[in-house]
PDB file of N, CA and C in Angstrom:
ATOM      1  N   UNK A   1      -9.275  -1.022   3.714  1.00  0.00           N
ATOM      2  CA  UNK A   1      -8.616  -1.778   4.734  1.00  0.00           C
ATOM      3  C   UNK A   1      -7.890  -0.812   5.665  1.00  0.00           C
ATOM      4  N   UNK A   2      -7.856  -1.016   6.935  1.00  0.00           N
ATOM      5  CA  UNK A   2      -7.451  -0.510   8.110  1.00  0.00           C
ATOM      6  C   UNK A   2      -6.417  -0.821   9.116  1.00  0.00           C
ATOM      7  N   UNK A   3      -5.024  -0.378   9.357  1.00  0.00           N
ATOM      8  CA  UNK A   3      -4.494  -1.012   9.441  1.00  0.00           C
ATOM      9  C   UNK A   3      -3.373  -0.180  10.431  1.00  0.00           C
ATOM     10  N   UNK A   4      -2.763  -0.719  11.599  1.00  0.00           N
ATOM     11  CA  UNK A   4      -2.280   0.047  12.704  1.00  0.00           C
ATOM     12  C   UNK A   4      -0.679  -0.013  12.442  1.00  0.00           C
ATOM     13  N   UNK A   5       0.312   1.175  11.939  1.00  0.00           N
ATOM     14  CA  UNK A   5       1.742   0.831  11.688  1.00  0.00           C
ATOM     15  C   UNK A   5       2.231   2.430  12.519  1.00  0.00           C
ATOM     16  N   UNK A   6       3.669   1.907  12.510  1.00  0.00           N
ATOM     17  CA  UNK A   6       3.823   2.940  12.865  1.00  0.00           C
ATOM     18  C   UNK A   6       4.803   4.148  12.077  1.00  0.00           C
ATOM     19  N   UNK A   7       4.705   5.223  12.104  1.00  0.00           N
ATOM     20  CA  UNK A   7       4.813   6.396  11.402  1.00  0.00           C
ATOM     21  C   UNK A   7       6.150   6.432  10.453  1.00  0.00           C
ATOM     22  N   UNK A   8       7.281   5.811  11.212  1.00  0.00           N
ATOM     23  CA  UNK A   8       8.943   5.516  10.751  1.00  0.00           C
ATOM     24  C   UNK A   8       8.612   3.970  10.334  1.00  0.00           C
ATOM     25  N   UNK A   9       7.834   3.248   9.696  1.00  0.00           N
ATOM     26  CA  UNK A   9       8.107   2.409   9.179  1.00  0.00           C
ATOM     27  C   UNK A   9       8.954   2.097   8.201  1.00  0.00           C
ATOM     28  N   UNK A  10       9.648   1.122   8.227  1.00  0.00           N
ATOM     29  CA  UNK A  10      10.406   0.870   7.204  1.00  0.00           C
ATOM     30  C   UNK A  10       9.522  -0.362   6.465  1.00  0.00           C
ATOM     31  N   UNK A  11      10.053  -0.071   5.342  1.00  0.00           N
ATOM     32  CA  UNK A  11       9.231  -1.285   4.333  1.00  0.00           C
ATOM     33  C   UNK A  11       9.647  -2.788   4.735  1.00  0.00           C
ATOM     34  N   UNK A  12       8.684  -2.957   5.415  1.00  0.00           N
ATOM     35  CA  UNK A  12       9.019  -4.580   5.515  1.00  0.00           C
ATOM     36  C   UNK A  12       7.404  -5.338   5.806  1.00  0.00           C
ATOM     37  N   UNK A  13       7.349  -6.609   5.756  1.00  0.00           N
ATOM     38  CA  UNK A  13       6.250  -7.336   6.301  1.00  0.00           C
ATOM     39  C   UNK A  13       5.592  -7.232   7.870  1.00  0.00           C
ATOM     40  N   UNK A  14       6.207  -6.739   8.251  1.00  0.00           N
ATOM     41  CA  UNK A  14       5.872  -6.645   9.866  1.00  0.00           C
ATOM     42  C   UNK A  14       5.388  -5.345   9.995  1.00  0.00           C
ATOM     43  N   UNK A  15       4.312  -5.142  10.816  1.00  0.00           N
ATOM     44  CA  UNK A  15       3.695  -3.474  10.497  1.00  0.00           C
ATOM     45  C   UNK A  15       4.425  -3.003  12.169  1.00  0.00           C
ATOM     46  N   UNK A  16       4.678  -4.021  12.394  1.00  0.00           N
ATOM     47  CA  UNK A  16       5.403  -3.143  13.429  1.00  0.00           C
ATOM     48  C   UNK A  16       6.888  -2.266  13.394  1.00  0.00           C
ATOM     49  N   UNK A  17       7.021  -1.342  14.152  1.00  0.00           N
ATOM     50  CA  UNK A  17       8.034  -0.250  13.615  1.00  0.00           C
ATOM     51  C   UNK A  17       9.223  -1.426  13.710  1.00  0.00           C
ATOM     52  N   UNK A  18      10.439  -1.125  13.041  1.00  0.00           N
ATOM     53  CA  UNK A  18      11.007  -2.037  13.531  1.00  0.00           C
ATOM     54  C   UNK A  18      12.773  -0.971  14.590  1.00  0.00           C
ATOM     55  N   UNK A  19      12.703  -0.202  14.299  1.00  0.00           N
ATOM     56  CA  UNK A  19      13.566   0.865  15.322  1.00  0.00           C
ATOM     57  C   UNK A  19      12.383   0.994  16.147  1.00  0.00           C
ATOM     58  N   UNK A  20      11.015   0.967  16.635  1.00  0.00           N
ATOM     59  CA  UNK A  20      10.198   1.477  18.246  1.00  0.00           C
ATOM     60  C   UNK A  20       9.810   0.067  18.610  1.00  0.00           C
ATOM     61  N   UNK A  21       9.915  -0.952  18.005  1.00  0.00           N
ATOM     62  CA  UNK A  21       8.841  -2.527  18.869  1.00  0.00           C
ATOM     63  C   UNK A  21       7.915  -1.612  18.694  1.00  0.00           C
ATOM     64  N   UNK A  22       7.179  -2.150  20.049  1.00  0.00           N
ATOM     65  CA  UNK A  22       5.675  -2.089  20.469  1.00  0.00           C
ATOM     66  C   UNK A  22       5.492  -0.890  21.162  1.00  0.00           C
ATOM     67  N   UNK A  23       6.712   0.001  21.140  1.00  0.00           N
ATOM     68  CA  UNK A  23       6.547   1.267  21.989  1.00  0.00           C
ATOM     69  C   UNK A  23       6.265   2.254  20.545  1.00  0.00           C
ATOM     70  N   UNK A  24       6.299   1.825  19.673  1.00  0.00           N
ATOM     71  CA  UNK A  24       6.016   2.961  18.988  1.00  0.00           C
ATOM     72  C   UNK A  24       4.956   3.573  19.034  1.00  0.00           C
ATOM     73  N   UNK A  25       4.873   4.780  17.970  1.00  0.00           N
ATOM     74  CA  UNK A  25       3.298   6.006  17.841  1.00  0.00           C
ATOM     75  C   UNK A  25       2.664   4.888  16.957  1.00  0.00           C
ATOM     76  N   UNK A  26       1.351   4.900  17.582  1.00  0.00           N
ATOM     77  CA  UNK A  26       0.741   3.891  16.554  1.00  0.00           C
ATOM     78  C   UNK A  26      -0.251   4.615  15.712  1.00  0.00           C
ATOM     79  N   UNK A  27      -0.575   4.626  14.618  1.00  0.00           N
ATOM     80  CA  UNK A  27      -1.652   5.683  14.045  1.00  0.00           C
ATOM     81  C   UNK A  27      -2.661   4.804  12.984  1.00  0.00           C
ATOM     82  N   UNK A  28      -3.908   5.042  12.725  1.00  0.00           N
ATOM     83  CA  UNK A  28      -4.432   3.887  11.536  1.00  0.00           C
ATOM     84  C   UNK A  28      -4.464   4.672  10.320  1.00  0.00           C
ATOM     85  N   UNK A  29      -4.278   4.088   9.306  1.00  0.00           N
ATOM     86  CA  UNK A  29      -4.345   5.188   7.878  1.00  0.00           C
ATOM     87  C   UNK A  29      -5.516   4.455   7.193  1.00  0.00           C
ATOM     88  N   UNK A  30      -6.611   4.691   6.518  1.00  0.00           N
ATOM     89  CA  UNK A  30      -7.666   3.813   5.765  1.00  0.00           C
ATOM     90  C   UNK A  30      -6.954   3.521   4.111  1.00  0.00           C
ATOM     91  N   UNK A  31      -6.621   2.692   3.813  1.00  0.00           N
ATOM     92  CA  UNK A  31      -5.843   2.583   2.531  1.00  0.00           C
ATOM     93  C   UNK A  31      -6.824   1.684   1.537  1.00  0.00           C
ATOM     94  N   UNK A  32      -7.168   2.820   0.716  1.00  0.00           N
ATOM     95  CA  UNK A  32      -7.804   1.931  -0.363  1.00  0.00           C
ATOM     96  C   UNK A  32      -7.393   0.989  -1.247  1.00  0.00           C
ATOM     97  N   UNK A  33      -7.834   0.098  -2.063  1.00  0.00           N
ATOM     98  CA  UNK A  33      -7.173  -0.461  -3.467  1.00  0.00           C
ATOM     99  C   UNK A  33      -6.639   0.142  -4.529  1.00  0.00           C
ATOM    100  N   UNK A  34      -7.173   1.789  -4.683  1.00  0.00           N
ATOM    101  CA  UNK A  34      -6.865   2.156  -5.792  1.00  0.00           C
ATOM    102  C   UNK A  34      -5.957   3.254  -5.132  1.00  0.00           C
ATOM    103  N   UNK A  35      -5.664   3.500  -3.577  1.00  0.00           N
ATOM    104  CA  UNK A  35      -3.834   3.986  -3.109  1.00  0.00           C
ATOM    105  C   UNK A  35      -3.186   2.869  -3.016  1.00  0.00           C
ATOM    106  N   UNK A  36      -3.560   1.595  -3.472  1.00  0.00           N
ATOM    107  CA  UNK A  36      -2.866   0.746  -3.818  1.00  0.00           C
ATOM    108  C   UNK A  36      -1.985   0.638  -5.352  1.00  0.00           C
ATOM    109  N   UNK A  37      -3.378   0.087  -5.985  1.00  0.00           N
ATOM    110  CA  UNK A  37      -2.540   0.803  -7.399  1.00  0.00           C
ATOM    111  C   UNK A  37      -2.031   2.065  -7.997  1.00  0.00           C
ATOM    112  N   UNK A  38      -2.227   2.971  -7.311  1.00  0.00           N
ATOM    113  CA  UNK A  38      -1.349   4.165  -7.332  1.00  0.00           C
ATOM    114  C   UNK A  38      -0.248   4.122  -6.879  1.00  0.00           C
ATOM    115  N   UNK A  39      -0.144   3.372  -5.763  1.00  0.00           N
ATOM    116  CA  UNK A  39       1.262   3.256  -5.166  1.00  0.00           C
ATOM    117  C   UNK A  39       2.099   2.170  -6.225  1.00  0.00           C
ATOM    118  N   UNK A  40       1.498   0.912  -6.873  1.00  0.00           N
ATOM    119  CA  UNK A  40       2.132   0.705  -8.029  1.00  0.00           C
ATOM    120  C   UNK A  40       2.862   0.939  -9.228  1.00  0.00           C
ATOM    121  N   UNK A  41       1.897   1.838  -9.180  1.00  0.00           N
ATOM    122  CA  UNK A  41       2.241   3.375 -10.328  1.00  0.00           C
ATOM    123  C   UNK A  41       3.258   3.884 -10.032  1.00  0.00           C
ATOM    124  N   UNK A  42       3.873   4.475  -8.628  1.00  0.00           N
ATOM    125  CA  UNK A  42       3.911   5.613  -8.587  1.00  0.00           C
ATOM    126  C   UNK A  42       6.199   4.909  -8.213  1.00  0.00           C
ATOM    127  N   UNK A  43       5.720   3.535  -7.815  1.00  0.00           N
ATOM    128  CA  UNK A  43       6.833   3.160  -6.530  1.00  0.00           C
ATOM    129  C   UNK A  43       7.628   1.685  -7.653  1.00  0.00           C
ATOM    130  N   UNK A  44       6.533   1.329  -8.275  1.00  0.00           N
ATOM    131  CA  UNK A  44       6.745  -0.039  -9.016  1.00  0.00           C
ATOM    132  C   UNK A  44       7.925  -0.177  -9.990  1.00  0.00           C
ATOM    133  N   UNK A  45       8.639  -1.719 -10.812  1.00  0.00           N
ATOM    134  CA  UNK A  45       9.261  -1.322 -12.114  1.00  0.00           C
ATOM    135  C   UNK A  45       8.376  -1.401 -12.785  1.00  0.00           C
ATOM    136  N   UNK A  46       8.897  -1.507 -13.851  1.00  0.00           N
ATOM    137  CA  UNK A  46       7.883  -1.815 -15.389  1.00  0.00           C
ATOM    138  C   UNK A  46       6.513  -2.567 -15.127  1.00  0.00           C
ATOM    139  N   UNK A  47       6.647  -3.898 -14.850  1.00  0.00           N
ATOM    140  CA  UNK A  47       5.748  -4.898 -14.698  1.00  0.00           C
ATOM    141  C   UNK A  47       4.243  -4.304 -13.672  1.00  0.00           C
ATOM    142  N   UNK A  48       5.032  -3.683 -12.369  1.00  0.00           N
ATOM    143  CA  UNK A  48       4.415  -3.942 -11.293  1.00  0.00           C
ATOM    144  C   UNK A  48       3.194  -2.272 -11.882  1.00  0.00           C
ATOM    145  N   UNK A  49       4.125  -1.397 -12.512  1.00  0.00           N
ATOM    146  CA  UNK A  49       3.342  -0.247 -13.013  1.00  0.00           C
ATOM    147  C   UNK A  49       2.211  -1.095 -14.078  1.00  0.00           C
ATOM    148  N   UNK A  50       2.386  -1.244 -14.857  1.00  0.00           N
ATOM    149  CA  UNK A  50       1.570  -1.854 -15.874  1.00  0.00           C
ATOM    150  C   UNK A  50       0.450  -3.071 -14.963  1.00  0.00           C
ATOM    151  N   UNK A  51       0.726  -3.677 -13.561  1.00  0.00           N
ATOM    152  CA  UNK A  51      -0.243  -4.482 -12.967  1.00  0.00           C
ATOM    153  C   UNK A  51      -0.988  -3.256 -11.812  1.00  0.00           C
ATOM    154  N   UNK A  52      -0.648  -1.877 -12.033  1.00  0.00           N
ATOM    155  CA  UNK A  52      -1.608  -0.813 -11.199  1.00  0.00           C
ATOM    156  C   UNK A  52      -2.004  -0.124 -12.161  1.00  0.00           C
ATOM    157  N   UNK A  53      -1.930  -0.121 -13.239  1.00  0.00           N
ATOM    158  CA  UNK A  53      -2.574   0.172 -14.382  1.00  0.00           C
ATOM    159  C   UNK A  53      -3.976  -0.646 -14.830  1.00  0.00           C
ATOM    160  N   UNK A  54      -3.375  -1.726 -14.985  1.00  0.00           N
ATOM    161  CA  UNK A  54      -4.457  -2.946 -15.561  1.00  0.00           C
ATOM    162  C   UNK A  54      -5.685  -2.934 -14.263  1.00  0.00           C
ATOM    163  N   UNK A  55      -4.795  -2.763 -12.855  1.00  0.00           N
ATOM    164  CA  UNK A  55      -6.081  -2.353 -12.273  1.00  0.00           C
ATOM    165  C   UNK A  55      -7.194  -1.699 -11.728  1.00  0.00           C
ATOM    166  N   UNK A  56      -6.420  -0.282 -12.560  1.00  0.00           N
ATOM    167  CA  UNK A  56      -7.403   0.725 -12.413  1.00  0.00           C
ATOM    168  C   UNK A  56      -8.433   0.739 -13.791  1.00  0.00           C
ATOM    169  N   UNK A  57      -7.962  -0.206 -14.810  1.00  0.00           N
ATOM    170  CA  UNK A  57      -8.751  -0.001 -16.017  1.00  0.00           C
ATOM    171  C   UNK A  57      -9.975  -1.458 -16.197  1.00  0.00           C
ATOM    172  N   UNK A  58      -9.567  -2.199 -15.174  1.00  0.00           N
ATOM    173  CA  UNK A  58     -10.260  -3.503 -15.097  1.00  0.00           C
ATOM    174  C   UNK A  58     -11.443  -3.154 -14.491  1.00  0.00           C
ATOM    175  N   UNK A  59     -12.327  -4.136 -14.467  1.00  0.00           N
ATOM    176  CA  UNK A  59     -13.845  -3.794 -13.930  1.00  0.00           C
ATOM    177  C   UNK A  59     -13.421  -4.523 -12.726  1.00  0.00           C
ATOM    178  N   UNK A  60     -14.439  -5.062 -12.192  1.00  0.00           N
ATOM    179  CA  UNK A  60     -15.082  -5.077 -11.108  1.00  0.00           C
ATOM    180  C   UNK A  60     -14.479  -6.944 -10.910  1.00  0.00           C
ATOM    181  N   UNK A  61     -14.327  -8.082 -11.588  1.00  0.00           N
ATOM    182  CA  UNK A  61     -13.793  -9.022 -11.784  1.00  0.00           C
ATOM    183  C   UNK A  61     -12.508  -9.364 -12.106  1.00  0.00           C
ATOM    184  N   UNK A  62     -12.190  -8.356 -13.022  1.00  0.00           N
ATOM    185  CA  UNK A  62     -10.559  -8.144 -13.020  1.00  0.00           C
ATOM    186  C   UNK A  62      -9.683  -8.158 -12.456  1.00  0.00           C
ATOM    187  N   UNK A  63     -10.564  -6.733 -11.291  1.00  0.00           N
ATOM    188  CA  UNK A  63     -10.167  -6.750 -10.452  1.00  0.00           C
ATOM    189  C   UNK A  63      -9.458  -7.757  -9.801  1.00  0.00           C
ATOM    190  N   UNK A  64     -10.567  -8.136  -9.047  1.00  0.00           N
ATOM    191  CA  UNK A  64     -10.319  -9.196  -8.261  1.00  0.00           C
ATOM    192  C   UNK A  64      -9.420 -10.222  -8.687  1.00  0.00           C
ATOM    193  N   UNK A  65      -9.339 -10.798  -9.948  1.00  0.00           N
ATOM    194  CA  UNK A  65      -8.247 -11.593 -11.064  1.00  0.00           C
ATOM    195  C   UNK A  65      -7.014 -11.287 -10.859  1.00  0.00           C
ATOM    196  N   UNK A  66      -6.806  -9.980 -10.888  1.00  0.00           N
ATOM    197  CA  UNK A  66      -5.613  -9.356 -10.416  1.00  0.00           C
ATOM    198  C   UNK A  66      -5.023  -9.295  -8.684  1.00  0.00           C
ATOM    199  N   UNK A  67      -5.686  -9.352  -8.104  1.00  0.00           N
ATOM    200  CA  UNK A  67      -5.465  -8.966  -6.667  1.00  0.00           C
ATOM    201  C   UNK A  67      -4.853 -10.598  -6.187  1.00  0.00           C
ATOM    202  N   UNK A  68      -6.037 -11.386  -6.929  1.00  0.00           N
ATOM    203  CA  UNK A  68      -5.642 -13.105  -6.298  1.00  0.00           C
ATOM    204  C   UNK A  68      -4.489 -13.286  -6.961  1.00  0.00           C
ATOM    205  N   UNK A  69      -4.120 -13.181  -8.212  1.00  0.00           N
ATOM    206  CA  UNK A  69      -2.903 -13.263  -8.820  1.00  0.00           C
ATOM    207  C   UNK A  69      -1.485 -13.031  -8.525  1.00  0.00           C
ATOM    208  N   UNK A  70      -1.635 -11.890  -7.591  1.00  0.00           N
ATOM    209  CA  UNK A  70      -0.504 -11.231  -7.167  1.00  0.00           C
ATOM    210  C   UNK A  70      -0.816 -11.129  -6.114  1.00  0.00           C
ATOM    211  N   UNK A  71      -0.970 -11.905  -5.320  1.00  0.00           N
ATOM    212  CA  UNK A  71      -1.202 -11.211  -3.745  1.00  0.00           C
ATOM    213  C   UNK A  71       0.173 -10.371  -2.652  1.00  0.00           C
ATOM    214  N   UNK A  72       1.162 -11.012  -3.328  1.00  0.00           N
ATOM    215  CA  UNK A  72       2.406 -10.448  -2.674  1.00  0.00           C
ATOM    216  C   UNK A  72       2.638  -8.996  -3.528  1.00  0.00           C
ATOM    217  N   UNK A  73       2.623  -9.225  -4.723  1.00  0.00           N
ATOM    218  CA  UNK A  73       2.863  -7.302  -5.160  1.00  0.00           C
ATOM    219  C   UNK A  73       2.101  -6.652  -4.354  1.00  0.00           C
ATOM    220  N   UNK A  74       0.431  -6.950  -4.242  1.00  0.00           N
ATOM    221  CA  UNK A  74      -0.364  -6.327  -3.527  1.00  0.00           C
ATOM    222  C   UNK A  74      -0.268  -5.869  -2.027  1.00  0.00           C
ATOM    223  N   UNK A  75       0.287  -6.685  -1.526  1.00  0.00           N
ATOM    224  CA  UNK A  75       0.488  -6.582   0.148  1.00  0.00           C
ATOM    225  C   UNK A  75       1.696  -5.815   0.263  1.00  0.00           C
ATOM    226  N   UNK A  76       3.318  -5.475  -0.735  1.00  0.00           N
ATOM    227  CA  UNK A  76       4.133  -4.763  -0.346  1.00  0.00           C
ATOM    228  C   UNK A  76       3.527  -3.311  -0.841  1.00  0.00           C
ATOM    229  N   UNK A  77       3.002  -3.377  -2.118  1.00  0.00           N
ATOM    230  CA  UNK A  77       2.276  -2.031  -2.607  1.00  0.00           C
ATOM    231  C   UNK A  77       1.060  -1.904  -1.349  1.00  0.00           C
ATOM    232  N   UNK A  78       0.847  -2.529  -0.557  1.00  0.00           N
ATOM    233  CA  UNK A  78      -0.406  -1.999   0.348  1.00  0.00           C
ATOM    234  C   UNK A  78       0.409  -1.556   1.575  1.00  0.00           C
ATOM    235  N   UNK A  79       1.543  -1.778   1.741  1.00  0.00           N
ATOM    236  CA  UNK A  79       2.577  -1.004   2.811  1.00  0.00           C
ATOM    237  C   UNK A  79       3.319  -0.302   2.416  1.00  0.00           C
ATOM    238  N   UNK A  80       3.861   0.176   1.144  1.00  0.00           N
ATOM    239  CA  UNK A  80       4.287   1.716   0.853  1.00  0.00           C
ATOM    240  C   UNK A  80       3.387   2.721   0.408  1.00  0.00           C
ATOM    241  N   UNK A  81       1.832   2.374   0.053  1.00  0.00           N
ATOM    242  CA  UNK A  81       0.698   2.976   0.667  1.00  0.00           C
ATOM    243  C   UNK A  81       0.740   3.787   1.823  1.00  0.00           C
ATOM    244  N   UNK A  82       0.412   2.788   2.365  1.00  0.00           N
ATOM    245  CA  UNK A  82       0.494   3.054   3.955  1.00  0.00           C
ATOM    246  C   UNK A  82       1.264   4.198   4.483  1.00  0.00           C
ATOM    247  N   UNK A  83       2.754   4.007   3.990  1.00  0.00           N
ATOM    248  CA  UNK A  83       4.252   4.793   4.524  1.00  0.00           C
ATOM    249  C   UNK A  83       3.685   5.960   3.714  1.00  0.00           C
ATOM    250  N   UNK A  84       3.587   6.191   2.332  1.00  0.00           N
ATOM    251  CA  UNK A  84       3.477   7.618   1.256  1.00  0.00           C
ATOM    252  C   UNK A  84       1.839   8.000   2.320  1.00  0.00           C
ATOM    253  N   UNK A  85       1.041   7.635   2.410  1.00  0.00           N
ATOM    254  CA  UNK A  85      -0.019   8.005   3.125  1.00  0.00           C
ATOM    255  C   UNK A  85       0.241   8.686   4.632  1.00  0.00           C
ATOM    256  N   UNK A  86       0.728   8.032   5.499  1.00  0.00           N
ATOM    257  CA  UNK A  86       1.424   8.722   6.483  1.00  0.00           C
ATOM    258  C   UNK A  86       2.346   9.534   6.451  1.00  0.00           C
ATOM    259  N   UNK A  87       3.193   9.473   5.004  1.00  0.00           N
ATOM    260  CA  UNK A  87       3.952  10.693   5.183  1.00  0.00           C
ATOM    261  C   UNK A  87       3.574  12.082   4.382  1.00  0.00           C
ATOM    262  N   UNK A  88       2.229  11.434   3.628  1.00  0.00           N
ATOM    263  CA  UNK A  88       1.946  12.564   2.730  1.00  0.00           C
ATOM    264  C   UNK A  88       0.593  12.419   2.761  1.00  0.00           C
ATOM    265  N   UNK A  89      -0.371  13.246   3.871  1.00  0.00           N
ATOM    266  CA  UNK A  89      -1.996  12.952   3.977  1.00  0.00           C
ATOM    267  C   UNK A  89      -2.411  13.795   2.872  1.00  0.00           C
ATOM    268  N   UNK A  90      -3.771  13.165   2.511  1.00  0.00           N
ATOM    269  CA  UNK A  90      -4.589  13.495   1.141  1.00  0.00           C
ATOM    270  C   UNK A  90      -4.792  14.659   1.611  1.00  0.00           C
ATOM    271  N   UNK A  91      -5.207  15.441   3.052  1.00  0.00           N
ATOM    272  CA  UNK A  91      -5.895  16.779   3.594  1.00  0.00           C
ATOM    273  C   UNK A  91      -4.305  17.414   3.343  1.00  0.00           C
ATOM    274  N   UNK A  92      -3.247  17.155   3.425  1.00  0.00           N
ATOM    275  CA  UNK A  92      -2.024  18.111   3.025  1.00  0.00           C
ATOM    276  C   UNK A  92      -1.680  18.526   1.282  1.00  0.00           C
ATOM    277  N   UNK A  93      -2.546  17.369   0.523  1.00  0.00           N
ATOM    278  CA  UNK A  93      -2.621  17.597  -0.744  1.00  0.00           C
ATOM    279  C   UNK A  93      -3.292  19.158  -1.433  1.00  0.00           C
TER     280      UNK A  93
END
């Protein structure tokens, strides 16, 4: 998934910056499911680690079991993605 935020985001629902509006740097980062559940891992408490766990060890249905289940863990873990991704690119790894 592909997705236009800007660089000083703060964690919130709105991908827009919220210190630039619409004047901000806009940049796209490609964020997978599994810098998703890493970001679970990495950002989560107890629960939310153990639901980026379960979904890196789940198949292919599980998956998905998991994703519909939680769609809100998923969508804030898919925007501190986003933020650790922009502030820390895989090519700087």
């Amino acid at each position: 998934m592909t997705e236009e935020f800007c660089t000083c985001l703060s964690i919130s629902r709105d991908p827009l910056c919220v210190y630039h509006g619409d004047k901000a740097k806009r940049m796209t980062v490609a964020i997978t499911d599994y810098d998703i559940s890493q970001a679970m891992q990495r950002f989560g408490g107890s629960f939310v680690k153990g639901l980026g766990a379960l979904w890196q060890a789940g198949d292919e249905i599980n998956r998905r079991r998991l994703k519909v289940a939680f769609p809100d863990f998923w969508r804030e873990y898919q925007l501190l993605a986003e933020r650790w991704e922009a502030e820390h690119p895989k090519a700087a790894r």
